[in-house]
PDB file of N, CA and C in Angstrom:
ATOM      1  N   UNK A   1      32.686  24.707  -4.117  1.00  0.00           N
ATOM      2  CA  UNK A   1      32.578  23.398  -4.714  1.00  0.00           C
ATOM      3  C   UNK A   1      31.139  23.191  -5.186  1.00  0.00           C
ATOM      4  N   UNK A   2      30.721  22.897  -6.123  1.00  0.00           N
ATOM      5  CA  UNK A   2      29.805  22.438  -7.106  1.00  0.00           C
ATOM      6  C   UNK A   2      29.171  21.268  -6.552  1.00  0.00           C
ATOM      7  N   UNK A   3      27.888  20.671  -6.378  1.00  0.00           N
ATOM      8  CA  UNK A   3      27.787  19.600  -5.701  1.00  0.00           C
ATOM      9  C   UNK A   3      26.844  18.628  -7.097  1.00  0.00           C
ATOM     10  N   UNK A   4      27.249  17.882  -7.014  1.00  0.00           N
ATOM     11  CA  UNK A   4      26.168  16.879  -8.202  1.00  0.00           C
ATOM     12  C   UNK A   4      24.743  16.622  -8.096  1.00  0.00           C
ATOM     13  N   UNK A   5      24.201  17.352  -9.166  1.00  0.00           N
ATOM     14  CA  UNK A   5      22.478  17.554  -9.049  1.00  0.00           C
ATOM     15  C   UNK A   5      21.769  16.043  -8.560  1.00  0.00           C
ATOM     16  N   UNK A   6      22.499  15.249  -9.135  1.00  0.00           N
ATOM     17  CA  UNK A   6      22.145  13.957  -9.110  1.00  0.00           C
ATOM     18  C   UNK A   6      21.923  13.642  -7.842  1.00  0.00           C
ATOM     19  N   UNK A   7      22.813  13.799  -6.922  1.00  0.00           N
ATOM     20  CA  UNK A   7      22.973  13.261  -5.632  1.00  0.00           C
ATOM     21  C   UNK A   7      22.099  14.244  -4.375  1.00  0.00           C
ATOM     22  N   UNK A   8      21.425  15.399  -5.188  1.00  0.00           N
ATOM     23  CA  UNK A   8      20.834  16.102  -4.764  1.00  0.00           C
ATOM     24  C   UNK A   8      19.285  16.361  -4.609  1.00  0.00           C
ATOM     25  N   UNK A   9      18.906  15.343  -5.347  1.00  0.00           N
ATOM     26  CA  UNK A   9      17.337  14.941  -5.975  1.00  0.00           C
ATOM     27  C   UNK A   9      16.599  14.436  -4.443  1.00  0.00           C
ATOM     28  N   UNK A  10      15.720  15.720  -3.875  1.00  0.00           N
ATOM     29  CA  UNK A  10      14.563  14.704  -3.351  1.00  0.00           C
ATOM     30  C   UNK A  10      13.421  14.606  -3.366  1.00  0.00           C
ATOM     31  N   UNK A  11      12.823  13.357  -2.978  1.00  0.00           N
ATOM     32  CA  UNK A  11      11.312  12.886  -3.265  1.00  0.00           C
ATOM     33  C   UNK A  11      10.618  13.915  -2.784  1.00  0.00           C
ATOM     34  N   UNK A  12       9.547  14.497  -3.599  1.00  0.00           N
ATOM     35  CA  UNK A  12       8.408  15.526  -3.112  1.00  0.00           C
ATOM     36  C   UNK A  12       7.269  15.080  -3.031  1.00  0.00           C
ATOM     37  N   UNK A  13       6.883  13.709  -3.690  1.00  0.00           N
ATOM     38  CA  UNK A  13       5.822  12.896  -2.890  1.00  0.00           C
ATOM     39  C   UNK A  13       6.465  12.122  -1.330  1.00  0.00           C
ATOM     40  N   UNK A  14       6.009  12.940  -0.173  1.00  0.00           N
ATOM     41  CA  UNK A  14       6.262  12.402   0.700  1.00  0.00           C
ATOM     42  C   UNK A  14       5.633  10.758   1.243  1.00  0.00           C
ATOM     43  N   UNK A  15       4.433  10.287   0.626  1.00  0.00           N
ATOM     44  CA  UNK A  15       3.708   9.124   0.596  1.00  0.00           C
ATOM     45  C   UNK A  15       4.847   7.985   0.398  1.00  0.00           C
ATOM     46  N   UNK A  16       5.281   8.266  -1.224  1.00  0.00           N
ATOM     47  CA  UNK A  16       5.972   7.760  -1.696  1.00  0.00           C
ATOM     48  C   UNK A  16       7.532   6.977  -1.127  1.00  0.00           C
ATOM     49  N   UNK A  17       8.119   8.569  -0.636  1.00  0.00           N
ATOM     50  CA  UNK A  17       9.371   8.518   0.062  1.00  0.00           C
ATOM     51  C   UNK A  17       9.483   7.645   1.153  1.00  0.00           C
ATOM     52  N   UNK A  18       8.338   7.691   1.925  1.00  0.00           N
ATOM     53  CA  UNK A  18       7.967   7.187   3.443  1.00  0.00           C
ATOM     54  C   UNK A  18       7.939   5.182   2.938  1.00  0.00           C
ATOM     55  N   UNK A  19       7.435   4.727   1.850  1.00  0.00           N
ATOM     56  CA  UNK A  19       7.692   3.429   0.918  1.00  0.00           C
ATOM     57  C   UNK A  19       8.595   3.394   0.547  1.00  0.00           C
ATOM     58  N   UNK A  20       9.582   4.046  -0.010  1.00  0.00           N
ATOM     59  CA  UNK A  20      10.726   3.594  -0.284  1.00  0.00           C
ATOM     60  C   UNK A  20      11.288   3.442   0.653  1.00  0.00           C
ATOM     61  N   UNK A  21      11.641   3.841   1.553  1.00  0.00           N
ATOM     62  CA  UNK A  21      12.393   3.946   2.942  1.00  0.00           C
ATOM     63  C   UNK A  21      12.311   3.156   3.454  1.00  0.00           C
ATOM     64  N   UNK A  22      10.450   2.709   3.709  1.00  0.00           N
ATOM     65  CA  UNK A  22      10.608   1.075   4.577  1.00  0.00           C
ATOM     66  C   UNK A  22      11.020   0.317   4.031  1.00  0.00           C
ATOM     67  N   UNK A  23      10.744   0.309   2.671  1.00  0.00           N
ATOM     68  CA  UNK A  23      11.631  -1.215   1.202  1.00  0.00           C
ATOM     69  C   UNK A  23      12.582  -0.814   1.326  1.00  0.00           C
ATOM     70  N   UNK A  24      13.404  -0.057   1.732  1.00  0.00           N
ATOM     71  CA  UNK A  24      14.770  -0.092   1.802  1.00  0.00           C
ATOM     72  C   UNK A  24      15.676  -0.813   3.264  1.00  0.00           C
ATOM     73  N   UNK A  25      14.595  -0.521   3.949  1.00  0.00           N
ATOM     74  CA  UNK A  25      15.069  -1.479   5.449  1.00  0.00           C
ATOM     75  C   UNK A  25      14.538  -2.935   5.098  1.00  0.00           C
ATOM     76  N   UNK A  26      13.385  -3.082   4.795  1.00  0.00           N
ATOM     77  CA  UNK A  26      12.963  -4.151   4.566  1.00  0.00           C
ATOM     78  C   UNK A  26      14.237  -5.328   4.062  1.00  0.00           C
ATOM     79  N   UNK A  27      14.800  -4.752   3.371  1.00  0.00           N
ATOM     80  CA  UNK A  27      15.689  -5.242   2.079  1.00  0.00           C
ATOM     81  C   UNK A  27      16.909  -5.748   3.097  1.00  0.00           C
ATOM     82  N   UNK A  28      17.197  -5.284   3.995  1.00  0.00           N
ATOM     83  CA  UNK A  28      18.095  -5.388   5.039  1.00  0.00           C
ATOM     84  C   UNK A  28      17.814  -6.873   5.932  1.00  0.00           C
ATOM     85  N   UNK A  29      15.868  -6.596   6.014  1.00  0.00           N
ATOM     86  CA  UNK A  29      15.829  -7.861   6.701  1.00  0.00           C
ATOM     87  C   UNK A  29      15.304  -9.061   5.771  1.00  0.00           C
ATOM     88  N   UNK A  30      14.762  -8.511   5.054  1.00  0.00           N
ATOM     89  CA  UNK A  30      13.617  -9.865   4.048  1.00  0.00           C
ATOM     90  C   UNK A  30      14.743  -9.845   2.574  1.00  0.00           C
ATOM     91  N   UNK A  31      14.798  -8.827   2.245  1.00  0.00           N
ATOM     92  CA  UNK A  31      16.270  -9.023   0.837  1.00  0.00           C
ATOM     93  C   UNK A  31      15.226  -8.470   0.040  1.00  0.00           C
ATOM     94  N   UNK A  32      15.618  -8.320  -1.155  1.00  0.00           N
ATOM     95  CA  UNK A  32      15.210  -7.678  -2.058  1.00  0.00           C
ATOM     96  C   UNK A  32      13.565  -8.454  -2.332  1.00  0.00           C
ATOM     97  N   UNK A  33      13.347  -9.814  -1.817  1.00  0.00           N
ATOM     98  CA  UNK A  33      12.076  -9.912  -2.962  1.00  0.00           C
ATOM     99  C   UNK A  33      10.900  -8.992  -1.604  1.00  0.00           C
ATOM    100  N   UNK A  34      11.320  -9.251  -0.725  1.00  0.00           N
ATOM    101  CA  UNK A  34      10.408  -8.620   0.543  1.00  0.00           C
ATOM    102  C   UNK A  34      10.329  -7.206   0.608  1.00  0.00           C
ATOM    103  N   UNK A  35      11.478  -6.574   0.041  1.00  0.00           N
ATOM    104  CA  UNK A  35      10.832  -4.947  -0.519  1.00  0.00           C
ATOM    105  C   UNK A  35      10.159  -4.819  -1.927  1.00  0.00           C
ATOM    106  N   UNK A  36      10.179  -5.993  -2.879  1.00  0.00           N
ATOM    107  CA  UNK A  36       9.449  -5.887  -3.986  1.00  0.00           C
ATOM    108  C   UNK A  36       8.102  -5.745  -3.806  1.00  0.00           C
ATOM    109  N   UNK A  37       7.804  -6.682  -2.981  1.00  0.00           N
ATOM    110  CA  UNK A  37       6.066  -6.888  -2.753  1.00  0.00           C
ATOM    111  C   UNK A  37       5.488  -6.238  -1.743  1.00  0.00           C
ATOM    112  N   UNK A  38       6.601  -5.483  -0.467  1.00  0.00           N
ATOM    113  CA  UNK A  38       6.173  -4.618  -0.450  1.00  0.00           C
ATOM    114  C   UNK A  38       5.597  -3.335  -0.896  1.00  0.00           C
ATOM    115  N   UNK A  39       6.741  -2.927  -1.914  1.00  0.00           N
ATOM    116  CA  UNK A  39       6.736  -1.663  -2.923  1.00  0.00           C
ATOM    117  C   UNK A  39       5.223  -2.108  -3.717  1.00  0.00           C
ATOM    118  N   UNK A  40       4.968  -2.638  -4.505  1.00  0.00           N
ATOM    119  CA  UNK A  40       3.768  -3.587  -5.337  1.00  0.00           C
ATOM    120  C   UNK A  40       2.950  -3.928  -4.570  1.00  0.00           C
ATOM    121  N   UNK A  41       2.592  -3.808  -3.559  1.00  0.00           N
ATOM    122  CA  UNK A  41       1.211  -3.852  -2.412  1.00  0.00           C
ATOM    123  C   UNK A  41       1.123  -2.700  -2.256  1.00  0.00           C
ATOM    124  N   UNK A  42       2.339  -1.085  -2.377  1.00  0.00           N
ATOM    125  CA  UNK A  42       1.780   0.033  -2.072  1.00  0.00           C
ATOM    126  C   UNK A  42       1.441   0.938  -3.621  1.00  0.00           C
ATOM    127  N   UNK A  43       1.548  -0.527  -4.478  1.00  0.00           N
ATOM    128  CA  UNK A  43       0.875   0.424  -5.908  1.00  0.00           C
ATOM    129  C   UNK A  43       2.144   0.943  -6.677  1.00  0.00           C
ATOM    130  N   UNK A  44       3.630   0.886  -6.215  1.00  0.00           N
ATOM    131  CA  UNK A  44       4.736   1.873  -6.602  1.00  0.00           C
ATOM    132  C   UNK A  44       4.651   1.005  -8.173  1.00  0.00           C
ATOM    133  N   UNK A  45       4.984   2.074  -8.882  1.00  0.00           N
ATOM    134  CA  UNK A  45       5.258   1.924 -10.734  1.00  0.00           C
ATOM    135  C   UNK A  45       6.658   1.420 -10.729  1.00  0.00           C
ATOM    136  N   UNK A  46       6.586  -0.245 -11.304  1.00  0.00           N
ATOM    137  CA  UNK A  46       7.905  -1.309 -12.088  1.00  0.00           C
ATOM    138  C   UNK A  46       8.950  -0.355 -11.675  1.00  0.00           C
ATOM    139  N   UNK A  47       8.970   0.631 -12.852  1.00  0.00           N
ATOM    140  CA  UNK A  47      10.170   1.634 -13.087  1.00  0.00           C
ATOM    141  C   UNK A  47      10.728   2.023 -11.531  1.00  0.00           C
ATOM    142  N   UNK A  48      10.430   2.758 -10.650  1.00  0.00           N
ATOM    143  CA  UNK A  48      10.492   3.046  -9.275  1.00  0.00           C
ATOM    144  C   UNK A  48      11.380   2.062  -8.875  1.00  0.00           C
ATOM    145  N   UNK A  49      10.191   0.688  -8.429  1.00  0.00           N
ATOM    146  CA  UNK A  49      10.755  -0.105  -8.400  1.00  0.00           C
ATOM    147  C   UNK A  49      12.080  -0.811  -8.525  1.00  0.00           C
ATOM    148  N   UNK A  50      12.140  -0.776  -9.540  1.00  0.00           N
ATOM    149  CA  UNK A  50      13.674  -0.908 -10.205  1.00  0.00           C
ATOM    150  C   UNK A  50      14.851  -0.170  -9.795  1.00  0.00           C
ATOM    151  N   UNK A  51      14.729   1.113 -10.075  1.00  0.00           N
ATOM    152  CA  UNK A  51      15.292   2.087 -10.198  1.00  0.00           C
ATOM    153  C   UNK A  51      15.948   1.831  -8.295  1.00  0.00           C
ATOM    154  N   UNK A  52      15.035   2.109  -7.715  1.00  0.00           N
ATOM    155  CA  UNK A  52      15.367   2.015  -6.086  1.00  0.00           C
ATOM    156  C   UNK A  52      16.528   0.800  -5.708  1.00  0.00           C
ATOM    157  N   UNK A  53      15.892  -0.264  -6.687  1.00  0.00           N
ATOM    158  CA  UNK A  53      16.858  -1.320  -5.644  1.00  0.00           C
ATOM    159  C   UNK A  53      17.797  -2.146  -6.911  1.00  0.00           C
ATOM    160  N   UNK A  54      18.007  -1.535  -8.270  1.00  0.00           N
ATOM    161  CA  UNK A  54      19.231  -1.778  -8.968  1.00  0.00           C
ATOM    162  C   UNK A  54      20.483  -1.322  -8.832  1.00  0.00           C
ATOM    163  N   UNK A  55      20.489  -0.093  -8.288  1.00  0.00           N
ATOM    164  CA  UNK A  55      21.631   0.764  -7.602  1.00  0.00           C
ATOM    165  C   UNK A  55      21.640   2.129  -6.940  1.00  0.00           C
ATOM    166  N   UNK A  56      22.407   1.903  -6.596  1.00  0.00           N
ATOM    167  CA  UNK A  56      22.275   3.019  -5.130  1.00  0.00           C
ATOM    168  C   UNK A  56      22.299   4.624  -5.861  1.00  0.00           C
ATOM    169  N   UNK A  57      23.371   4.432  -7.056  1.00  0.00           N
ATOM    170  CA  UNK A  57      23.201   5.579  -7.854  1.00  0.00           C
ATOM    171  C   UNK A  57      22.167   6.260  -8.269  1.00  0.00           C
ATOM    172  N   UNK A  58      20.820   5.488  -7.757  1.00  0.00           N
ATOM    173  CA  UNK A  58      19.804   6.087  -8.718  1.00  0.00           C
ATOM    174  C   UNK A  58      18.576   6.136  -7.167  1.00  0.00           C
ATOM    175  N   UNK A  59      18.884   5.924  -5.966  1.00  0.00           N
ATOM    176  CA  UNK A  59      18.735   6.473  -5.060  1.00  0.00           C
ATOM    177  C   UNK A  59      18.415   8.032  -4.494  1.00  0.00           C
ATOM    178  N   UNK A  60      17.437   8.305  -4.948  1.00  0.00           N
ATOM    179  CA  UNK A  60      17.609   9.764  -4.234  1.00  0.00           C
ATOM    180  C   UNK A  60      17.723  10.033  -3.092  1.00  0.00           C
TER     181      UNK A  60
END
């Protein structure tokens, strides 16, 4: 079975990964604007941003 590249993508800036991860719990407790400003206090680029918490599809 063939597995989808997509769903296979991971972060090789580990800095990075280790920020998304907490904005992603964060989001659990504070909601989305409390991983925004988290993400944007650690410098992460709009796009990222976005990308992380518009859909899960685009989740690596």
């Amino acid at each position: 079975m063939q597995e989808d590249p997509t769903m296979c993508e991971h972060r090789t800036d580990h800095t990075t990964a280790a920020v998304i991860d907490r904005a992603l719990r964060l989001c659990d407790t504070e909601g989305i604007d409390g991983a925004i400003r988290y993400m944007e206090s650690c410098r992460l680029d709009r796009q990222v941003i976005l990308r992380v918490l518009c859909g899960p599809r685009f989740h690596r």
